[in-house]
PDB file of N, CA and C in Angstrom:
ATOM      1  N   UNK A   1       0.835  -1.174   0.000  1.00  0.00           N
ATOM      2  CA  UNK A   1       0.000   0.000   0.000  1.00  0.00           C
ATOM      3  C   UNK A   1       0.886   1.245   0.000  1.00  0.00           C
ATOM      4  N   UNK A   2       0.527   2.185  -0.738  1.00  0.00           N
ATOM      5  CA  UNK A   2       1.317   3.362  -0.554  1.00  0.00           C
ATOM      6  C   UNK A   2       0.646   4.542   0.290  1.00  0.00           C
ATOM      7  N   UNK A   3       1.334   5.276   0.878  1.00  0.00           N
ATOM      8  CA  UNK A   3       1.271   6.178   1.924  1.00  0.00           C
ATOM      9  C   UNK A   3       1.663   7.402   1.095  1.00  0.00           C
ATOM     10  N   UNK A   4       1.408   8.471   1.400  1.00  0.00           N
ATOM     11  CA  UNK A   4       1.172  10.093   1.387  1.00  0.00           C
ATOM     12  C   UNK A   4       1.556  10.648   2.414  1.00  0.00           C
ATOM     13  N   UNK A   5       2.800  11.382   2.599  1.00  0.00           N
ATOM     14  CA  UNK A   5       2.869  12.095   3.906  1.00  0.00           C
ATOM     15  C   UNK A   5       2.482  13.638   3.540  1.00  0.00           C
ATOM     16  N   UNK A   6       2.130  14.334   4.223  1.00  0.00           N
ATOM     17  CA  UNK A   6       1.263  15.518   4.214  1.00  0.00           C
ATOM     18  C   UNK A   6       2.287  16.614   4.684  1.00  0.00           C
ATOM     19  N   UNK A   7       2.646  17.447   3.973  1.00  0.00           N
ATOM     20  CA  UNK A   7       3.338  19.024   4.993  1.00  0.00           C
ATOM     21  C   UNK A   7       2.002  19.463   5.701  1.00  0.00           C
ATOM     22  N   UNK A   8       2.463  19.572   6.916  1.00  0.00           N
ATOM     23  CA  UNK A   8       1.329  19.997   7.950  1.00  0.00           C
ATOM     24  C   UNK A   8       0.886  21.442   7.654  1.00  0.00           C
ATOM     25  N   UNK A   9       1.690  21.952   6.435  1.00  0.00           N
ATOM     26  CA  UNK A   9       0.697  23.365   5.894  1.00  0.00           C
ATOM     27  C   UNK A   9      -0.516  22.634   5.149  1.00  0.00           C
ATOM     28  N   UNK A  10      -0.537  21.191   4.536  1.00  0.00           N
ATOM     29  CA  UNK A  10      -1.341  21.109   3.443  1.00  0.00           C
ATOM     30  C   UNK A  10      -2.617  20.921   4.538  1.00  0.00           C
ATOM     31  N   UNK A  11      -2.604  20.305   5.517  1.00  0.00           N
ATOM     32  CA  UNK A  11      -3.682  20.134   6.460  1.00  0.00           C
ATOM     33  C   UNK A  11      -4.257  21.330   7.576  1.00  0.00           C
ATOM     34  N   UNK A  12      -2.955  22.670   7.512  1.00  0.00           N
ATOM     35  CA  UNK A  12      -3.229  23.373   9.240  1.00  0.00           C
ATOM     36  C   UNK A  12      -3.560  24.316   8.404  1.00  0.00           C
ATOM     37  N   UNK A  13      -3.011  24.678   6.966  1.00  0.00           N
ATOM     38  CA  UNK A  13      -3.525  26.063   6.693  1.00  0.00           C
ATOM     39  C   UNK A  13      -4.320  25.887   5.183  1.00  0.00           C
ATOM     40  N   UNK A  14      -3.910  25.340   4.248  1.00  0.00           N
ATOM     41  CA  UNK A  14      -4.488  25.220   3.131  1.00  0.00           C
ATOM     42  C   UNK A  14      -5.685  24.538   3.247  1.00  0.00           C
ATOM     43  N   UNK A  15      -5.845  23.498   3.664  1.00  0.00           N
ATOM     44  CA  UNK A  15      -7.341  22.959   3.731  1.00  0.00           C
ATOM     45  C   UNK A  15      -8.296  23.766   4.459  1.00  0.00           C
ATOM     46  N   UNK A  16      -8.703  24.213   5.460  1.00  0.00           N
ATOM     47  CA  UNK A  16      -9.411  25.604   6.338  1.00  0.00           C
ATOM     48  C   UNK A  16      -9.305  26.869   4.921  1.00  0.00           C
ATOM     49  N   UNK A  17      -8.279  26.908   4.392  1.00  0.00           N
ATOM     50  CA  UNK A  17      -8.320  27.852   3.393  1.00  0.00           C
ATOM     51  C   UNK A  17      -9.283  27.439   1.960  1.00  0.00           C
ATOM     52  N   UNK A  18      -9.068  26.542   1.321  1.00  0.00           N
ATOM     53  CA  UNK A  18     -10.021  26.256   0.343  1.00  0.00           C
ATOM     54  C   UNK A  18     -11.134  25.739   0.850  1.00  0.00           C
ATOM     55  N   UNK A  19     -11.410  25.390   1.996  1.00  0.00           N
ATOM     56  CA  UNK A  19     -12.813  24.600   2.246  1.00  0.00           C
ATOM     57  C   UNK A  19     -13.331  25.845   2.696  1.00  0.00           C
ATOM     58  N   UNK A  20     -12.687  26.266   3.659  1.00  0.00           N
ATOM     59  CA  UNK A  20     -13.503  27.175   4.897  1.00  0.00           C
ATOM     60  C   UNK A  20     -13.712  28.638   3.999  1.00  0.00           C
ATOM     61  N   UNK A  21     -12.339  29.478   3.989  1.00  0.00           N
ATOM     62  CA  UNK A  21     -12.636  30.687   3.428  1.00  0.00           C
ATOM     63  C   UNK A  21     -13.095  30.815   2.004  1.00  0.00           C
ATOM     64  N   UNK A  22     -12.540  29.783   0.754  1.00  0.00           N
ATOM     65  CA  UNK A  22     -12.841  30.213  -0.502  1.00  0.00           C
ATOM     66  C   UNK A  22     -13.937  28.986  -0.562  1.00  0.00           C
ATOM     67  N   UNK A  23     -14.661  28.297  -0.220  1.00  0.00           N
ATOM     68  CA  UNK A  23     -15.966  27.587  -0.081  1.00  0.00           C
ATOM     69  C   UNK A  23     -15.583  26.318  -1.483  1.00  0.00           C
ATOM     70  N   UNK A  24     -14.330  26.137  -1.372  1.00  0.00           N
ATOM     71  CA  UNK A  24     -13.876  25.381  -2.697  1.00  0.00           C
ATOM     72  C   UNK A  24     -13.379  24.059  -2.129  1.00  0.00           C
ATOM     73  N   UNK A  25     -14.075  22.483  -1.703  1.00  0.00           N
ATOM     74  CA  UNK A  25     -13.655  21.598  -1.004  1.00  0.00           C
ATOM     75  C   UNK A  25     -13.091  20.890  -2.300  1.00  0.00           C
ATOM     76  N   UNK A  26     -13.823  21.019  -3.205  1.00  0.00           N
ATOM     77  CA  UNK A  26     -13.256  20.519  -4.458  1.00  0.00           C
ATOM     78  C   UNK A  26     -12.099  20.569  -4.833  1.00  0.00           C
ATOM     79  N   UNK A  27     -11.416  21.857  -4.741  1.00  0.00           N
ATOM     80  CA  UNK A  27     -10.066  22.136  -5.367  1.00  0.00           C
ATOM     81  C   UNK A  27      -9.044  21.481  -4.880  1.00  0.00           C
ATOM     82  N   UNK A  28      -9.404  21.486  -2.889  1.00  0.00           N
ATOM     83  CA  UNK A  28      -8.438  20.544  -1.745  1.00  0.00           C
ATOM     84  C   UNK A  28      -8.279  19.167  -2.463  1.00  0.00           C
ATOM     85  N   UNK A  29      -9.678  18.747  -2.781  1.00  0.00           N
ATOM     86  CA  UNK A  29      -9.298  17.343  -3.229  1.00  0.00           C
ATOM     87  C   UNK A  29      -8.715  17.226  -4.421  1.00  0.00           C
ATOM     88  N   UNK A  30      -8.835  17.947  -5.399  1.00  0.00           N
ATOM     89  CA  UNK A  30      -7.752  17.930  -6.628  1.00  0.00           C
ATOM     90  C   UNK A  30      -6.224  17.846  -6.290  1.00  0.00           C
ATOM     91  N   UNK A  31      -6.622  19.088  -5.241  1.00  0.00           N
ATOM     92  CA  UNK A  31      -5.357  19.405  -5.204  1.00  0.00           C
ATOM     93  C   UNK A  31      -4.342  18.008  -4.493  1.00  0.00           C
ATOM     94  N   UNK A  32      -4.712  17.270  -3.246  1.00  0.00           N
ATOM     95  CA  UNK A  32      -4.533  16.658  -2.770  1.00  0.00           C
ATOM     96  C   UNK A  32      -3.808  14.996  -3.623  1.00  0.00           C
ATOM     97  N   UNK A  33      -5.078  15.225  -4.956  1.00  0.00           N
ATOM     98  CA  UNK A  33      -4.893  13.778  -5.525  1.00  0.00           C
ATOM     99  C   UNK A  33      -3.375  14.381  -6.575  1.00  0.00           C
ATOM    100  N   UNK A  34      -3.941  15.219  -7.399  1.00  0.00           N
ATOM    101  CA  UNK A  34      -2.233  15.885  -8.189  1.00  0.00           C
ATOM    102  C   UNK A  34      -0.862  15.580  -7.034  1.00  0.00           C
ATOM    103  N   UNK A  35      -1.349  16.157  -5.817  1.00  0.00           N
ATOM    104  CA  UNK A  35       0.197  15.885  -4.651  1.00  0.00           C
ATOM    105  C   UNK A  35       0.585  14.013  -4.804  1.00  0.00           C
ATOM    106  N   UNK A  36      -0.569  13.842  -4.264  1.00  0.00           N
ATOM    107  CA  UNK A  36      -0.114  11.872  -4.601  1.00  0.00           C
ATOM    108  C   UNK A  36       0.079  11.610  -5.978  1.00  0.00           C
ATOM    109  N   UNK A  37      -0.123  12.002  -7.227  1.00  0.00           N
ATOM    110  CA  UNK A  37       0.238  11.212  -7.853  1.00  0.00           C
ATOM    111  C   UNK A  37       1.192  12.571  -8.582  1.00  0.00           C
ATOM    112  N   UNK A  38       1.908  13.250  -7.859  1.00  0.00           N
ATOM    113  CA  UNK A  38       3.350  13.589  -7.935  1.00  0.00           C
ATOM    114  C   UNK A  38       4.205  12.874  -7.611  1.00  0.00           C
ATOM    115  N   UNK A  39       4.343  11.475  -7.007  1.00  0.00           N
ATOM    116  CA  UNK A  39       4.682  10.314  -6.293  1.00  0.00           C
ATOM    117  C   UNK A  39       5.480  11.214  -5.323  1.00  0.00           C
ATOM    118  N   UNK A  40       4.403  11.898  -4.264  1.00  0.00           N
ATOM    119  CA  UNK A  40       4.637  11.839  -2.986  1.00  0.00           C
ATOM    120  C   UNK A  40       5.757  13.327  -3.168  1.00  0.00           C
ATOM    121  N   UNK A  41       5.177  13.830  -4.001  1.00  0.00           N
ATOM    122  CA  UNK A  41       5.960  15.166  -3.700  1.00  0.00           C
ATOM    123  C   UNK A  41       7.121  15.373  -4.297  1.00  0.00           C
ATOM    124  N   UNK A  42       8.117  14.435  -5.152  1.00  0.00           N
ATOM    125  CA  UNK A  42       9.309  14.670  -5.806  1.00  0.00           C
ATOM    126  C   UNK A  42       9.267  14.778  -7.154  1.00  0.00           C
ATOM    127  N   UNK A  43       8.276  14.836  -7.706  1.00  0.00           N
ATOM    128  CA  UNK A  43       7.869  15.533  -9.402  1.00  0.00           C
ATOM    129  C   UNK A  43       6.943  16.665  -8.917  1.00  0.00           C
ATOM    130  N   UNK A  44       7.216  17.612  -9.599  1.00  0.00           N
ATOM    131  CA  UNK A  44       6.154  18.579 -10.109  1.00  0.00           C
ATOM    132  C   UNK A  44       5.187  18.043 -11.400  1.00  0.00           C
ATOM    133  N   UNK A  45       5.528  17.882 -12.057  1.00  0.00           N
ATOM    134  CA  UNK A  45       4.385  17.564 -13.410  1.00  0.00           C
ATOM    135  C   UNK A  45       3.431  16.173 -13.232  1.00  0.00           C
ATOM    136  N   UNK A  46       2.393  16.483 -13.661  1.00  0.00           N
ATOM    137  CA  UNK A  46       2.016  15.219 -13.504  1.00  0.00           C
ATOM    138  C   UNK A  46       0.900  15.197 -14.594  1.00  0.00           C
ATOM    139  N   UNK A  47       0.873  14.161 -15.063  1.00  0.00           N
ATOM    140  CA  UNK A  47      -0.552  13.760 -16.530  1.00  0.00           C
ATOM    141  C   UNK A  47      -1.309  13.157 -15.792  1.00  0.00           C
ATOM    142  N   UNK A  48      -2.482  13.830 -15.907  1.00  0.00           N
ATOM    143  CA  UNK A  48      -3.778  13.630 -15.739  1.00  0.00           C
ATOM    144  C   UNK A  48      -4.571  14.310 -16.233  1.00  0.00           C
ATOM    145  N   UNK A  49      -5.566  13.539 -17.360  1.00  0.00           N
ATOM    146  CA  UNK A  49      -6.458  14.208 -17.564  1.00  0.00           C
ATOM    147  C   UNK A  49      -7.912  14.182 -16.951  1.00  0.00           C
ATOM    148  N   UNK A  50      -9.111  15.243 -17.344  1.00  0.00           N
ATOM    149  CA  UNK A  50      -9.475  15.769 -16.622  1.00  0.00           C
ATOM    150  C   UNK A  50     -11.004  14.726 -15.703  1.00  0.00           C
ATOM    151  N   UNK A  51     -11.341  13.632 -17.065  1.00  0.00           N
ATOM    152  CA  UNK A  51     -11.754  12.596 -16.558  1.00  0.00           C
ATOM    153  C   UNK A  51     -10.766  11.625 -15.749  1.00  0.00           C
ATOM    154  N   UNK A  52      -9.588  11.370 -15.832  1.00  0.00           N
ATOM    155  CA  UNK A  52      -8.967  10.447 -15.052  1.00  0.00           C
ATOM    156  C   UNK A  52      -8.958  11.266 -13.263  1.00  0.00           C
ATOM    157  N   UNK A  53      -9.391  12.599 -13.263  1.00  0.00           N
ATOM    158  CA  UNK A  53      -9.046  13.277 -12.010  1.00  0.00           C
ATOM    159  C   UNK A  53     -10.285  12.826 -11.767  1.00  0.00           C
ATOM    160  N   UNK A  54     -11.248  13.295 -12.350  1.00  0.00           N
ATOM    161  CA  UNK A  54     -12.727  13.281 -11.867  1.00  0.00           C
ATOM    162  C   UNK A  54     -13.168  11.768 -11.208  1.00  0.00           C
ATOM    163  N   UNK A  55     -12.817  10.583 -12.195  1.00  0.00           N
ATOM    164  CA  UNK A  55     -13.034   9.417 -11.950  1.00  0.00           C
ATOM    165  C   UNK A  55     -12.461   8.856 -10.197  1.00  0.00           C
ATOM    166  N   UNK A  56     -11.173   9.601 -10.127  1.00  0.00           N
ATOM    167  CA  UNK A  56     -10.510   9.005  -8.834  1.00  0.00           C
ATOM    168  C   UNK A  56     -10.439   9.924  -7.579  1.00  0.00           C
ATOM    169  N   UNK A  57     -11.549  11.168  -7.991  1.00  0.00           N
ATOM    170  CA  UNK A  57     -11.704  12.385  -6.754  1.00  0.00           C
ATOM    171  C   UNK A  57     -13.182  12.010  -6.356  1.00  0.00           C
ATOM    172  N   UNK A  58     -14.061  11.371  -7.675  1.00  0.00           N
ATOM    173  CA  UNK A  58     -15.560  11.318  -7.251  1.00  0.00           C
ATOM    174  C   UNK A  58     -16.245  12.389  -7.808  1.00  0.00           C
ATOM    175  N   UNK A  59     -15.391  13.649  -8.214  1.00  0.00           N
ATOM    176  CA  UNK A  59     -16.417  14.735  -8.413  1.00  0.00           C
ATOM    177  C   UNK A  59     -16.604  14.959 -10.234  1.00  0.00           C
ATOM    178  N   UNK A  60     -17.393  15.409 -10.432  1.00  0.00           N
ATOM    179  CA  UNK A  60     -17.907  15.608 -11.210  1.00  0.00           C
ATOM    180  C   UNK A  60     -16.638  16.123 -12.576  1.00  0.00           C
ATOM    181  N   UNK A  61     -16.874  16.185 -13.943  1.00  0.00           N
ATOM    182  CA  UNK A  61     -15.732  16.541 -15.087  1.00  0.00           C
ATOM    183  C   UNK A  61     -15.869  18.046 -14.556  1.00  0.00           C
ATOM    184  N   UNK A  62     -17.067  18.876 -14.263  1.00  0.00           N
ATOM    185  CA  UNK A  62     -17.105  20.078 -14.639  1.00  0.00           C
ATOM    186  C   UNK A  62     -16.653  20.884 -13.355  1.00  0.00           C
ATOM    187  N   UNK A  63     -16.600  20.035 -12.380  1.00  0.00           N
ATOM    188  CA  UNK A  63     -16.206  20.610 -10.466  1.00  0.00           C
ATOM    189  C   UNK A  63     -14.617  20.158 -10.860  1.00  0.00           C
ATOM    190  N   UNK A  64     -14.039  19.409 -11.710  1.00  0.00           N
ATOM    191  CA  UNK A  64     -13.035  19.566 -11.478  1.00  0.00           C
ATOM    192  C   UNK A  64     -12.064  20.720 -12.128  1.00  0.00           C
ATOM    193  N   UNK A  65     -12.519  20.986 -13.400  1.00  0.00           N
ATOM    194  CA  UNK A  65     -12.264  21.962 -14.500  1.00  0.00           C
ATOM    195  C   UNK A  65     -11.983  23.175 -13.820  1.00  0.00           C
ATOM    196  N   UNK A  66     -12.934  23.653 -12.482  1.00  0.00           N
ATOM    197  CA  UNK A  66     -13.867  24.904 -11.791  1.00  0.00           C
ATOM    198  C   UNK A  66     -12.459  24.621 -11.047  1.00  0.00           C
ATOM    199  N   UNK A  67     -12.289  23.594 -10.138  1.00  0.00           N
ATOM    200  CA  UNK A  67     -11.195  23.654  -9.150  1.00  0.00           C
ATOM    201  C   UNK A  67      -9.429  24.028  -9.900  1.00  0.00           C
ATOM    202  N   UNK A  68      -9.682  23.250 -10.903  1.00  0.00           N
ATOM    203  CA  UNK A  68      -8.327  23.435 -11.420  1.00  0.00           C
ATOM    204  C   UNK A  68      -8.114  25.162 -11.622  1.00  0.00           C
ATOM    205  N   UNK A  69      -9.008  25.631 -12.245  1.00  0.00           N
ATOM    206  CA  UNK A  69      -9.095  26.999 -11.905  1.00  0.00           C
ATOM    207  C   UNK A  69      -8.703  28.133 -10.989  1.00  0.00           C
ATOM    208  N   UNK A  70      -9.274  27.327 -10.083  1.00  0.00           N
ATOM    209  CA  UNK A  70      -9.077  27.693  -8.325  1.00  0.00           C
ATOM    210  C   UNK A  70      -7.744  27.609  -8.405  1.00  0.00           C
ATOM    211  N   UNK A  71      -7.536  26.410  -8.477  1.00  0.00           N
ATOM    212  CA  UNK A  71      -5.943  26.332  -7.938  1.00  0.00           C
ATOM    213  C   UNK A  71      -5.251  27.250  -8.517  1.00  0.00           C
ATOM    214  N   UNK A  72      -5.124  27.256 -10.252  1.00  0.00           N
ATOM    215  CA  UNK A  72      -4.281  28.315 -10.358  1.00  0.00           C
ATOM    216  C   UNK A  72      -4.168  29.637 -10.567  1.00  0.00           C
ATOM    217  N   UNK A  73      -5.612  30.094  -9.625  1.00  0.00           N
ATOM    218  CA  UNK A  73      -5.511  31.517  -9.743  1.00  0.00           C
ATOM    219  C   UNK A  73      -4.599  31.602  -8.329  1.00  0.00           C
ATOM    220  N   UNK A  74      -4.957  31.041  -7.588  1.00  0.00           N
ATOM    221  CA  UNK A  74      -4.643  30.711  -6.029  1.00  0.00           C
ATOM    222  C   UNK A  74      -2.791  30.546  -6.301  1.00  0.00           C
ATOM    223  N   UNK A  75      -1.808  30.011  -7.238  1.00  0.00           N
ATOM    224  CA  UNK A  75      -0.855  29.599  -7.519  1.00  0.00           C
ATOM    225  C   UNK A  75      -0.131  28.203  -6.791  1.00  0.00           C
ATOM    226  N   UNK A  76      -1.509  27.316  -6.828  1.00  0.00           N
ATOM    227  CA  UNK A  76      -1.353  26.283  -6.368  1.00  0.00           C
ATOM    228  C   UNK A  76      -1.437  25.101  -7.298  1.00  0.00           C
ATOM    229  N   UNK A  77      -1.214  25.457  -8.486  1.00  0.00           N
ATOM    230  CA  UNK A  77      -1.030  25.083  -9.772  1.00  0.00           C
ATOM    231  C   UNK A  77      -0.272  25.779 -10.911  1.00  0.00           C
ATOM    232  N   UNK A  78       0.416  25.664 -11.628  1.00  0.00           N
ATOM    233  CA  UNK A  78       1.127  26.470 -12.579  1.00  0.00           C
ATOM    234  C   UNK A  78       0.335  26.989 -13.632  1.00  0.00           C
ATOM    235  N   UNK A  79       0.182  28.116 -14.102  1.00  0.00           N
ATOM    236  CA  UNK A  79      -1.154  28.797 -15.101  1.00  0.00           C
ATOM    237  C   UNK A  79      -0.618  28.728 -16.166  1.00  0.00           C
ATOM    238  N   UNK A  80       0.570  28.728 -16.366  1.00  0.00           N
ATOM    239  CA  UNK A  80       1.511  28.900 -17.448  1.00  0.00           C
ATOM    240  C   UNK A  80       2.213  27.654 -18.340  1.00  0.00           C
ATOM    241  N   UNK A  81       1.405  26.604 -17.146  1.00  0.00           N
ATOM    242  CA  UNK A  81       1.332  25.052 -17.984  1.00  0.00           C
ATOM    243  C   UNK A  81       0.086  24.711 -18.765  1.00  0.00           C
ATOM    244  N   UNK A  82      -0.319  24.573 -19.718  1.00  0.00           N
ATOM    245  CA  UNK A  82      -1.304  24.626 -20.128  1.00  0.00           C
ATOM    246  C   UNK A  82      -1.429  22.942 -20.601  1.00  0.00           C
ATOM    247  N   UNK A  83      -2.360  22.189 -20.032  1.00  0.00           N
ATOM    248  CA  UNK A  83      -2.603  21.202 -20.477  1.00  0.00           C
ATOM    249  C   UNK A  83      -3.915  21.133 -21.500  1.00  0.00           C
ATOM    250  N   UNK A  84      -3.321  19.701 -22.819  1.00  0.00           N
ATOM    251  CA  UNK A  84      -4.404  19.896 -23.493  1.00  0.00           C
ATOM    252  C   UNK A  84      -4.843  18.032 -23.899  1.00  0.00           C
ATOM    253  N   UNK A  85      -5.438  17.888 -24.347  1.00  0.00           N
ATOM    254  CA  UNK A  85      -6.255  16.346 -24.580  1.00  0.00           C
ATOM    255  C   UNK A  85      -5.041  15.157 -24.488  1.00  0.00           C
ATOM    256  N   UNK A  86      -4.457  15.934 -25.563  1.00  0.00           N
ATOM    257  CA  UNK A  86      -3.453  14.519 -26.040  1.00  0.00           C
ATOM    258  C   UNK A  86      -1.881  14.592 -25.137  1.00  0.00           C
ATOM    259  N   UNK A  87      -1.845  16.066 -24.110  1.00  0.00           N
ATOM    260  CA  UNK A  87      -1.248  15.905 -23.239  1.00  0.00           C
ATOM    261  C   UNK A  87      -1.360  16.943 -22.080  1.00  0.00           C
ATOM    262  N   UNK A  88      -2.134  16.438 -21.366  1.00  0.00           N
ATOM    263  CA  UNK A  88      -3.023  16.529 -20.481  1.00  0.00           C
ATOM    264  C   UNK A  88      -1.939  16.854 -18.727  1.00  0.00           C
ATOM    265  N   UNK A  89      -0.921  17.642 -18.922  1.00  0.00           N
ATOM    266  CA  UNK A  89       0.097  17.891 -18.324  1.00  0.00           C
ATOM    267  C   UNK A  89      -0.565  19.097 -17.288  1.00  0.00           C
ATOM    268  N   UNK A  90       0.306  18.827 -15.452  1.00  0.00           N
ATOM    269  CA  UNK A  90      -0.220  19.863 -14.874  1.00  0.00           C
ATOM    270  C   UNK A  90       1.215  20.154 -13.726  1.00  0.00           C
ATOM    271  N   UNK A  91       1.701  21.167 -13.534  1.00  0.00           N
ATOM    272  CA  UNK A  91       2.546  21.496 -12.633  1.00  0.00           C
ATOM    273  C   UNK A  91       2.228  22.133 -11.503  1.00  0.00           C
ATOM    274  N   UNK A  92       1.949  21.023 -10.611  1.00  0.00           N
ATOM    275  CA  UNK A  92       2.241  21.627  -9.082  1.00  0.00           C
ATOM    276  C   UNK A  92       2.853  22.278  -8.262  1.00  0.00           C
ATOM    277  N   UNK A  93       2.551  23.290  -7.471  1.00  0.00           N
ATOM    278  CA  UNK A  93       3.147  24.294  -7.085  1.00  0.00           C
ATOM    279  C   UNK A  93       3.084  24.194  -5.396  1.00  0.00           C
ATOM    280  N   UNK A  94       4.394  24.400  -4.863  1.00  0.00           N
ATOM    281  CA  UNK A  94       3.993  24.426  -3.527  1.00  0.00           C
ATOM    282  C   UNK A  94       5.135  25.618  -2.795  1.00  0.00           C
ATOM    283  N   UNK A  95       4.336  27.082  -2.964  1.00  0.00           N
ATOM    284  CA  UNK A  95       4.867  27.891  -2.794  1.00  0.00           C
ATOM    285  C   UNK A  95       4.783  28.168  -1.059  1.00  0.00           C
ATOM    286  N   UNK A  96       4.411  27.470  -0.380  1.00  0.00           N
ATOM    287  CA  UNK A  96       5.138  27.630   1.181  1.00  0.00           C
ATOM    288  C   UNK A  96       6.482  26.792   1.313  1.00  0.00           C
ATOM    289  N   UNK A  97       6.961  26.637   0.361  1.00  0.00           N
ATOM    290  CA  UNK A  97       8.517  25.105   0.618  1.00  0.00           C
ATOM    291  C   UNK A  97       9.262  26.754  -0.503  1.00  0.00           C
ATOM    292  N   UNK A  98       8.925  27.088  -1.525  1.00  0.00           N
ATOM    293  CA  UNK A  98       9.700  27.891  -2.595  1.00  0.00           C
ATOM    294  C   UNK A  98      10.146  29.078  -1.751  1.00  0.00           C
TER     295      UNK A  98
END
């Protein structure tokens, strides 16, 4: 089984932050599943497209599209990576470690 260890920002301040203040629980969980399948934090990039997120978060194609959004206005995603069908690329950002 594989394990996920968490920077205790992703749990003490970012989660209270997208759930609580920006009303976005969705984005946490995007965001959360992109961190694991960064394998655990030592890649930034990761392919996934936008049904393969949806399928393994539960939420919907169009809540995830909305979150990915979130994230990278938030810069908890790279805006300047632009993923598209046939490569479906996303760079994670974890600007409390930068």
């Amino acid at each position: 089984m594989n394990t996920l260890a968490l920077d205790s920002y992703v749990v003490d301040v970012l989660m209270p932050d997208l759930v609580g203040h920006d009303h976005k629980p969705s984005a946490f969980l995007v965001y959360l599943y992109l961190l694991h399948q960064s394998r655990h934090g030592r890649h930034e990039l990761i392919t996934a497209s936008l049904q393969t997120i949806a399928t393994r978060t539960g939420l919907s194609k169009s809540s995830v599209q909305s979150a990915i959004r979130h994230l990278k206005r938030r810069g908890l995603l790279d805006a300047s990576t632009q993923a598209t069908v046939t490569a479906p690329v996303r760079r994670i950002m974890r600007p409390w470690i930068e």
